[in-house]
C-alpha atoms as a PDB file:
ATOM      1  CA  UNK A   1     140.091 143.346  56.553  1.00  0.00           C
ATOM      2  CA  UNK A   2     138.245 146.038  58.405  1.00  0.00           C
ATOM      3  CA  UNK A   3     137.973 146.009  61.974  1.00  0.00           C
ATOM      4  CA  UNK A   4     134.171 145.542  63.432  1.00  0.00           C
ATOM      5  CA  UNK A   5     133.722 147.499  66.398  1.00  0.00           C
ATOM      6  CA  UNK A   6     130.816 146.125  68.456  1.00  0.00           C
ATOM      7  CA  UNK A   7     129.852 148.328  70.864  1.00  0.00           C
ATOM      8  CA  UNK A   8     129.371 151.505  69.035  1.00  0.00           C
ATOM      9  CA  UNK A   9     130.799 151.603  65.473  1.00  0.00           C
ATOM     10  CA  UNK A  10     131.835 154.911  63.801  1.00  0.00           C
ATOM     11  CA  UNK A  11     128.640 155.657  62.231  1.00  0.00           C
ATOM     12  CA  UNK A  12     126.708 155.440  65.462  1.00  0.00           C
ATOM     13  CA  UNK A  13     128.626 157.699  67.292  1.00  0.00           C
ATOM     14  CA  UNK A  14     127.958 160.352  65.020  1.00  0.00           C
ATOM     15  CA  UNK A  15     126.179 163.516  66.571  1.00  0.00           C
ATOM     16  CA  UNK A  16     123.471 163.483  64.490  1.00  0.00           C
ATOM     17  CA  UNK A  17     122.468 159.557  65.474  1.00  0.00           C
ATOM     18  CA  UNK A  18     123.598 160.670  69.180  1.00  0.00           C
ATOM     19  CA  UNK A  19     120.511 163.081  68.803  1.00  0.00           C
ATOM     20  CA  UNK A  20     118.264 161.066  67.633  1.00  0.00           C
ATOM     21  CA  UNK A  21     118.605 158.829  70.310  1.00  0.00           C
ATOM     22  CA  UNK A  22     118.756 161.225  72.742  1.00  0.00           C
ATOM     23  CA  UNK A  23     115.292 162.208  71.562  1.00  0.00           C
ATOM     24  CA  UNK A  24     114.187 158.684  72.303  1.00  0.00           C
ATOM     25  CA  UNK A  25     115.881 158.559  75.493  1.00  0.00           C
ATOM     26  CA  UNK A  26     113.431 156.088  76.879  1.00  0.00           C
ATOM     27  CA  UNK A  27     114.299 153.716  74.355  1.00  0.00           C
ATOM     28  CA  UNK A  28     118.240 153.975  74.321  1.00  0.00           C
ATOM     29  CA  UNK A  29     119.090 150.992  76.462  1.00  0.00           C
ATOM     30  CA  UNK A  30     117.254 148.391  74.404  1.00  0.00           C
ATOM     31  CA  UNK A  31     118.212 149.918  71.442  1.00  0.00           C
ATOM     32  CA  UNK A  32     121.850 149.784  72.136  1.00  0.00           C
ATOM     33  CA  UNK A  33     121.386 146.207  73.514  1.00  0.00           C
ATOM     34  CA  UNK A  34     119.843 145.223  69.916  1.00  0.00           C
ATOM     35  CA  UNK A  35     122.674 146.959  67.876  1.00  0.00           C
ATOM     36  CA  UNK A  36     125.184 145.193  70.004  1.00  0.00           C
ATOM     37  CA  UNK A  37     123.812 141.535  69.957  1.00  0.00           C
ATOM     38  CA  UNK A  38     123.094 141.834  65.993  1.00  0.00           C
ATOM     39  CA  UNK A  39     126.517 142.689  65.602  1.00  0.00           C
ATOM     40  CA  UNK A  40     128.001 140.183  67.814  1.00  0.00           C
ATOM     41  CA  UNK A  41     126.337 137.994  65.640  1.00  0.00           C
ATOM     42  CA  UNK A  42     126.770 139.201  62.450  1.00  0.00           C
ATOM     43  CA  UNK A  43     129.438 137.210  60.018  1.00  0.00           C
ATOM     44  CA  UNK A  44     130.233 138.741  56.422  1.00  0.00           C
ATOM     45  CA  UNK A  45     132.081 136.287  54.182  1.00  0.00           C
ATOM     46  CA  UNK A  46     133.204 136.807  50.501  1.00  0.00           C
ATOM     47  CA  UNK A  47     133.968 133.382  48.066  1.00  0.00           C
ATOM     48  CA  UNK A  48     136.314 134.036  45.096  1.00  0.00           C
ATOM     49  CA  UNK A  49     135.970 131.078  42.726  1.00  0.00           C
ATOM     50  CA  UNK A  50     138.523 130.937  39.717  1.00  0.00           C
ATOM     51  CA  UNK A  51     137.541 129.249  36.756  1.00  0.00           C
ATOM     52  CA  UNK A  52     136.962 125.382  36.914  1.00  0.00           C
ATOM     53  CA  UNK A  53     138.901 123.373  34.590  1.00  0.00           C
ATOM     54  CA  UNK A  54     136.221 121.065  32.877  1.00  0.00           C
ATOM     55  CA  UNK A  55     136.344 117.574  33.311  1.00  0.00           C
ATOM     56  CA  UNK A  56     138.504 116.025  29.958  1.00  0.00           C
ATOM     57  CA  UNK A  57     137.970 112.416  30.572  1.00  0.00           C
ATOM     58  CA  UNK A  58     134.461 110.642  31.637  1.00  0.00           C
ATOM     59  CA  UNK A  59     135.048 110.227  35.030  1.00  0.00           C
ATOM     60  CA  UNK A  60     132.693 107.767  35.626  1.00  0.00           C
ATOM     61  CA  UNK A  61     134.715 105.232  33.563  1.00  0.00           C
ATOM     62  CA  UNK A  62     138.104 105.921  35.976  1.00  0.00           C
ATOM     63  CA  UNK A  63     136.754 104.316  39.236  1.00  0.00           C
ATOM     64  CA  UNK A  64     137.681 104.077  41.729  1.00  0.00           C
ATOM     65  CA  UNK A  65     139.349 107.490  42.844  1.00  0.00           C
ATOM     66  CA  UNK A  66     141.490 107.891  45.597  1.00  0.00           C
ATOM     67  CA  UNK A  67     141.677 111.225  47.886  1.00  0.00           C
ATOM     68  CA  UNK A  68     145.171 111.793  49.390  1.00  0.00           C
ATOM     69  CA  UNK A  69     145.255 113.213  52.853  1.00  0.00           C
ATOM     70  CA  UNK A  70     145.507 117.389  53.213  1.00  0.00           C
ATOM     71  CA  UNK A  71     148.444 118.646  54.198  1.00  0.00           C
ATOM     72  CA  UNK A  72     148.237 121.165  57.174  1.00  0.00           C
ATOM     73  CA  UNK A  73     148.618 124.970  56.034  1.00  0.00           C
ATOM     74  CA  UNK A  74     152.172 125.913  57.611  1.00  0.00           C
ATOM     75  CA  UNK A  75     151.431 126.904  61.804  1.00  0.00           C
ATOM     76  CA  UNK A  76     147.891 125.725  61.459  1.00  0.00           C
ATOM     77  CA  UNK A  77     147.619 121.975  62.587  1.00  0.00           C
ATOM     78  CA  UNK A  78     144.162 120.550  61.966  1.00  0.00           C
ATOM     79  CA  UNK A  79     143.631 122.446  58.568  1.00  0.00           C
ATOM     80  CA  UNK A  80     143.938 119.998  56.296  1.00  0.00           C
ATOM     81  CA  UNK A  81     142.360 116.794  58.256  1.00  0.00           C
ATOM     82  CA  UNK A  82     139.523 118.981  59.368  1.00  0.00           C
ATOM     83  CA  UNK A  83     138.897 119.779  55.543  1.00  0.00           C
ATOM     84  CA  UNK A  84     139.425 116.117  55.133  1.00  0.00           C
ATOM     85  CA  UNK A  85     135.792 114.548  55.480  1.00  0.00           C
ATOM     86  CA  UNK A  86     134.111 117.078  53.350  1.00  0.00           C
ATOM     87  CA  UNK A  87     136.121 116.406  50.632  1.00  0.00           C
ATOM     88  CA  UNK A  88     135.291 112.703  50.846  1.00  0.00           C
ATOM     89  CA  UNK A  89     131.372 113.177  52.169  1.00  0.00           C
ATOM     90  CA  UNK A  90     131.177 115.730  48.904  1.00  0.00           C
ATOM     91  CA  UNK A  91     132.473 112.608  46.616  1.00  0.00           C
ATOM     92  CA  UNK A  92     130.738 109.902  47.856  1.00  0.00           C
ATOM     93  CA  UNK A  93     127.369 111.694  47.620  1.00  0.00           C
ATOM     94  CA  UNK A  94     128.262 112.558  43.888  1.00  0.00           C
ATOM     95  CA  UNK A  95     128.347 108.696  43.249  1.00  0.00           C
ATOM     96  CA  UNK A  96     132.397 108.560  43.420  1.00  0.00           C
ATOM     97  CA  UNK A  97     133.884 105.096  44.696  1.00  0.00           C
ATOM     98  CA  UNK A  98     136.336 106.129  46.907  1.00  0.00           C
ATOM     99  CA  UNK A  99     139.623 104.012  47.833  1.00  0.00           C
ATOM    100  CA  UNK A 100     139.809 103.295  51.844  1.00  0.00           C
ATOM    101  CA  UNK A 101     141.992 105.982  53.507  1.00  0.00           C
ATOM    102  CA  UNK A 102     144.026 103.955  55.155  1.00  0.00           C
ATOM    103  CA  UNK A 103     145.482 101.993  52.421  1.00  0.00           C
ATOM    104  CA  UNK A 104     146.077 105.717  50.582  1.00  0.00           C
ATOM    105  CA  UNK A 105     147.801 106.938  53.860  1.00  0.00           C
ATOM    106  CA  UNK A 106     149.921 103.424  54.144  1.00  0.00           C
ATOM    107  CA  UNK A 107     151.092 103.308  50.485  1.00  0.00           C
ATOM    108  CA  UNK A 108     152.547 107.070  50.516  1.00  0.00           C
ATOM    109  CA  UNK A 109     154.212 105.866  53.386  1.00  0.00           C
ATOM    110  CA  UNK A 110     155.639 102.801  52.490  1.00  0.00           C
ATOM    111  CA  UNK A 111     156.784 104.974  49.488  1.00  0.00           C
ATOM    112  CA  UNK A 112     157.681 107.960  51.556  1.00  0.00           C
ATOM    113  CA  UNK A 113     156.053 110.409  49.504  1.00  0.00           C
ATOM    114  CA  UNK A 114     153.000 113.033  50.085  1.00  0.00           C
ATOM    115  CA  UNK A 115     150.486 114.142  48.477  1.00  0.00           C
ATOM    116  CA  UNK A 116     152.416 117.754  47.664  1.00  0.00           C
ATOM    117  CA  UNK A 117     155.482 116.190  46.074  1.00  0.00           C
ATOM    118  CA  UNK A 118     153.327 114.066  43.694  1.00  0.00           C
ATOM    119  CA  UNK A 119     151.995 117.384  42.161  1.00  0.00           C
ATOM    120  CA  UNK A 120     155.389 117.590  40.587  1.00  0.00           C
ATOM    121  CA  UNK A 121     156.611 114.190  40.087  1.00  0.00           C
ATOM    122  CA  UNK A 122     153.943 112.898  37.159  1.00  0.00           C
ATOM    123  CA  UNK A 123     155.476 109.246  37.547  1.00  0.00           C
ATOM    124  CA  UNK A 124     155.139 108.904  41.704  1.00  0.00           C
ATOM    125  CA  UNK A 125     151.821 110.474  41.157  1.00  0.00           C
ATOM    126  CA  UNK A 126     151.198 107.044  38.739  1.00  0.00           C
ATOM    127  CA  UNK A 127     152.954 104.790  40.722  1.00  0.00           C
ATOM    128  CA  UNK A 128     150.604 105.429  43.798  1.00  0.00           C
ATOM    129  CA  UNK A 129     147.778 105.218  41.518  1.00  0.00           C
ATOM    130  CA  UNK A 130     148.960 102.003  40.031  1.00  0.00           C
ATOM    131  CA  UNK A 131     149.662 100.498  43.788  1.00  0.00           C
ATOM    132  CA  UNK A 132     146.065 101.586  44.979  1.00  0.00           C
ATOM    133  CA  UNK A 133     144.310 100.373  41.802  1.00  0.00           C
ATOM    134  CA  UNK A 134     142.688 104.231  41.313  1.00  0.00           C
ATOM    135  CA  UNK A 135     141.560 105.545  37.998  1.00  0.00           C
ATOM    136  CA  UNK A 136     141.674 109.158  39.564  1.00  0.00           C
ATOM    137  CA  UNK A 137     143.785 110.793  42.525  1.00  0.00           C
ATOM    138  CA  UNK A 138     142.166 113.981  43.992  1.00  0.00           C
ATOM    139  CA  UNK A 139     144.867 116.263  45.657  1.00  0.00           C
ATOM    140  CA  UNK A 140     144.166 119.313  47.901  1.00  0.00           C
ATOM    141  CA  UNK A 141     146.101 121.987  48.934  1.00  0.00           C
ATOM    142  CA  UNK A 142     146.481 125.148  51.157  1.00  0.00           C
ATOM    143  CA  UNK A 143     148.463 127.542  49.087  1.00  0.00           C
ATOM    144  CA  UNK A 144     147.057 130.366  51.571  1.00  0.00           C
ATOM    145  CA  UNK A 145     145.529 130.066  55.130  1.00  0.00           C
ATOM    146  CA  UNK A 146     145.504 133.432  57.458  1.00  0.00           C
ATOM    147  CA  UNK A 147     143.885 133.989  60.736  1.00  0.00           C
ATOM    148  CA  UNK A 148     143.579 136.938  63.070  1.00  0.00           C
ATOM    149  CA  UNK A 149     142.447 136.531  66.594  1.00  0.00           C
ATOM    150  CA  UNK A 150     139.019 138.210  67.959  1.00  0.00           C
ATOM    151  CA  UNK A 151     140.148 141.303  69.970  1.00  0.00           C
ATOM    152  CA  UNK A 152     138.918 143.638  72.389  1.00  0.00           C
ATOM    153  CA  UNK A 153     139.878 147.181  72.307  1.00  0.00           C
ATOM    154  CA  UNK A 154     139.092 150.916  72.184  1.00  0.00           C
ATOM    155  CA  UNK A 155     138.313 154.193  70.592  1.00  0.00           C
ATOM    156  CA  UNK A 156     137.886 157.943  71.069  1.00  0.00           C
ATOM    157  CA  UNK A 157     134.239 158.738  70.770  1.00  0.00           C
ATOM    158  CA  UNK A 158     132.186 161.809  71.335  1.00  0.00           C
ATOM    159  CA  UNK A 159     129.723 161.297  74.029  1.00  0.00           C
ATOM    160  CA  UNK A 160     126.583 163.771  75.052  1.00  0.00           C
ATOM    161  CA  UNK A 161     126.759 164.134  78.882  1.00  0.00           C
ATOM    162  CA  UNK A 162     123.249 165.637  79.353  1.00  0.00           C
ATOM    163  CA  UNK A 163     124.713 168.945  78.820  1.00  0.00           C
ATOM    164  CA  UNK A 164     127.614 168.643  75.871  1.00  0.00           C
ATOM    165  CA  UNK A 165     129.328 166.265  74.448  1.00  0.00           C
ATOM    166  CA  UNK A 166     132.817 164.918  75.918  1.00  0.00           C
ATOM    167  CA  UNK A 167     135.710 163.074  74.378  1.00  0.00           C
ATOM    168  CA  UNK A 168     135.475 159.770  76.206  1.00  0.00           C
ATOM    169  CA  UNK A 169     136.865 156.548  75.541  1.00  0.00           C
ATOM    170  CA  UNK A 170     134.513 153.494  74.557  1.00  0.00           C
ATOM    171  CA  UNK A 171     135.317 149.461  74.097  1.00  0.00           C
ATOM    172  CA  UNK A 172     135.460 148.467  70.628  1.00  0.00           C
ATOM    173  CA  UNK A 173     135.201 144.544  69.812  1.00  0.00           C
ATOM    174  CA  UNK A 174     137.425 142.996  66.480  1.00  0.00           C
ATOM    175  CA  UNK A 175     135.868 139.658  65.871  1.00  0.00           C
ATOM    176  CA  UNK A 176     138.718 138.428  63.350  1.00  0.00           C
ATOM    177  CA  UNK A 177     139.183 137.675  60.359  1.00  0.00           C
ATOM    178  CA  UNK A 178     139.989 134.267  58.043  1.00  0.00           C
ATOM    179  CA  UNK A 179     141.567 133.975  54.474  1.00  0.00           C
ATOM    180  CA  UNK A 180     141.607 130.296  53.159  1.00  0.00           C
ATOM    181  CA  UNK A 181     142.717 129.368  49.299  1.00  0.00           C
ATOM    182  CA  UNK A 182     142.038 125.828  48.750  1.00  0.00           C
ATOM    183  CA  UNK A 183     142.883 124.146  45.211  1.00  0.00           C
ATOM    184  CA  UNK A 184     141.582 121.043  44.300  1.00  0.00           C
ATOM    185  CA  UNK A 185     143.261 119.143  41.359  1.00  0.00           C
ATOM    186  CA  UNK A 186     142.101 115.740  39.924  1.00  0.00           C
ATOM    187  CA  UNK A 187     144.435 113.262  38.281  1.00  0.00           C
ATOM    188  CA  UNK A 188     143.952 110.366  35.810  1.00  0.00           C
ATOM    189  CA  UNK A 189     146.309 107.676  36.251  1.00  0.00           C
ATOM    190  CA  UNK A 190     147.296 106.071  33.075  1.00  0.00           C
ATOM    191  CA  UNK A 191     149.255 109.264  32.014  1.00  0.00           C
ATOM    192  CA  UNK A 192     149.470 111.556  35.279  1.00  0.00           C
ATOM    193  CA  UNK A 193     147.472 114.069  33.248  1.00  0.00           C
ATOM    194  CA  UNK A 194     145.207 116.654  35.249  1.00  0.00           C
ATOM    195  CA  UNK A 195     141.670 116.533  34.261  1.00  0.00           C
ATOM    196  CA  UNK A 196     140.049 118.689  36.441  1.00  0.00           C
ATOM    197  CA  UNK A 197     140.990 121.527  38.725  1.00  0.00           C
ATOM    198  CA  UNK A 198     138.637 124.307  41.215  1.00  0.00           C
ATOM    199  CA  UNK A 199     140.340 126.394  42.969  1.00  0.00           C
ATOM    200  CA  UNK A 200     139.064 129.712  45.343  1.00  0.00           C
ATOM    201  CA  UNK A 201     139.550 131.938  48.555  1.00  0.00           C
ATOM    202  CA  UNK A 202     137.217 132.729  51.329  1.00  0.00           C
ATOM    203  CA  UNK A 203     137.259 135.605  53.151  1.00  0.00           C
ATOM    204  CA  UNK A 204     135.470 136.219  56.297  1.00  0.00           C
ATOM    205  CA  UNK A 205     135.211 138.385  58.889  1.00  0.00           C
ATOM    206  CA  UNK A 206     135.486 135.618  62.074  1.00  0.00           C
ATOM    207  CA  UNK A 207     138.351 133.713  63.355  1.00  0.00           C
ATOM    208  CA  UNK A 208     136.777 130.791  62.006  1.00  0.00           C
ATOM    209  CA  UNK A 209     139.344 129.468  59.234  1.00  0.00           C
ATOM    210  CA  UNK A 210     137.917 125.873  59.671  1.00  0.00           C
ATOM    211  CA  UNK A 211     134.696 126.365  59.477  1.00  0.00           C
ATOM    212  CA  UNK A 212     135.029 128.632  56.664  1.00  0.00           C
ATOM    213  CA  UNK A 213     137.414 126.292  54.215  1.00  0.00           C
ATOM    214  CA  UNK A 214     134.661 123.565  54.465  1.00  0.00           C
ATOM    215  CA  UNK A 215     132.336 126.313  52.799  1.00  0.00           C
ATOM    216  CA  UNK A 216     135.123 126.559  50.398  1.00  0.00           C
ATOM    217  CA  UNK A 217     135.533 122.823  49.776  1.00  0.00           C
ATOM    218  CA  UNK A 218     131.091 122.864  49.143  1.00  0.00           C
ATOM    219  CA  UNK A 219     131.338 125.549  46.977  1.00  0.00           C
ATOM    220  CA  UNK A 220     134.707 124.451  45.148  1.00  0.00           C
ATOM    221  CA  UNK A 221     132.762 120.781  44.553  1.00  0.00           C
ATOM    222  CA  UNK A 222     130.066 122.012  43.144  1.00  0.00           C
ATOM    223  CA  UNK A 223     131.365 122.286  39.516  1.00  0.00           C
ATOM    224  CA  UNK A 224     132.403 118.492  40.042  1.00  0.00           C
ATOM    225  CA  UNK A 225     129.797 116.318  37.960  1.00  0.00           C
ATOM    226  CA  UNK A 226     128.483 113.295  39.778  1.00  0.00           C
ATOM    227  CA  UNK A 227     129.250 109.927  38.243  1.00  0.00           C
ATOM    228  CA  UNK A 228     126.384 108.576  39.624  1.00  0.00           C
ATOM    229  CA  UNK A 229     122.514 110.283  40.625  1.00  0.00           C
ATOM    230  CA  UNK A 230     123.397 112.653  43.646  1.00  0.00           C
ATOM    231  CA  UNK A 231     123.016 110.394  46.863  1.00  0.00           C
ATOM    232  CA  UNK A 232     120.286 111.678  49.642  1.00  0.00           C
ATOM    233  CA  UNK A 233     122.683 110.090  52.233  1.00  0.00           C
END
């Protein structure tokens, strides 16, 4: 992802917008002190969403549904619990009965399993369901989760002294940049079988990985019907 500089991008150290604010030399100051504190500010973000699988049981007749806890992304502790509670807010305002979290965190441990290794193994995954009395299991994952730190740096500008312009050095400001791809699959338990899947990556231009995979999650849960009318909680 492209860098942002902050201070004085490429296009505004062109000669021609050097010129024009020469010609308003009055006004310079503020008007570099706007163009800097919009673009501190700014954040661009991009969501790709990949086609939903449709729900291919009524879900409303599998309740209770139990949401295993998120694994971390690899070198990222805090991913996955942070995405945690917006996962289960999401559900429970879509009418879902959800299964206490502690009994779904004790019973993969009694069983020493996790929530990636059932993905695979179709008869733990039913097991667990079986042992927590859930119609559905919802399992999230972090196939992809990159961050790059906000930086400050530099770059060669041309700069009109009063009399020419010079070649002279100006601060340039990266703010970072986050990638998240968060999958969210959603498990009957009689037969293992998946019946509904969202999956999608955000892209933004902050160090903000966190707060951008809970956009994800929003966005990922909105093709999820409710089983219930949406709560106003």
């Amino acid at each position: 992802m492209r860098s942002i500089n902050v201070i004085l991008p490429d296009f505004f150290l062109s000669s021609k917008f050097l010129r024009e604010l020469l010609r308003l030399q009055k006004y310079s100051v503020p008007i570099l002190a706007a163009i800097f504190l919009s673009l501190l500010g700014a954040c661009l973000y991009r969501v790709n969403l990949e086609p939903p699988v449709s729900p291919k049981v009524d879900l409303a007749e599998y309740q209770p549904l139990a949401l295993l806890p998120i694994q971390d992304a690899s070198g990222h502790p805090g991913s996955g619990s942070n995405l945690y509670p917006i996962i289960r807010d999401s559900l429970e305002k879509k009418g879902y009965t959800l299964v206490e979290e502690i009994k779904v965190v004790s019973a993969l441990e009694d069983m020493k399993l996790t929530s990636l290794h059932l993905l695979s193994d179709r008869d733990s995954l039913k097991k667990v369901a079986e042992r927590l009395k859930a119609g559905l299991l919802m399992i999230a994952t972090l196939p992809e989760y990159k961050v790059q730190k906000s930086r400050m740096g530099s770059q060669s500008a041309q700069v009109w002294d009063g009399d020419s312009f010079i070649d002279q050095v100006l601060p340039t400001y990266f703010g970072g940049s986050s990638q998240v791809r968060l999958i969210l699959r959603m498990f009957e338990s009689e037969k293992g079988e998946l019946v509904w899947m969202s999956g999608g990556t955000i892209h933004a231009s902050r160090d903000s990985a966190d707060a951008y995979g809970r956009k994800l999650a929003e966005r990922l849960l909105m093709s999820l019907p409710p089983v219930s009318p949406p709560s106003t909680k």
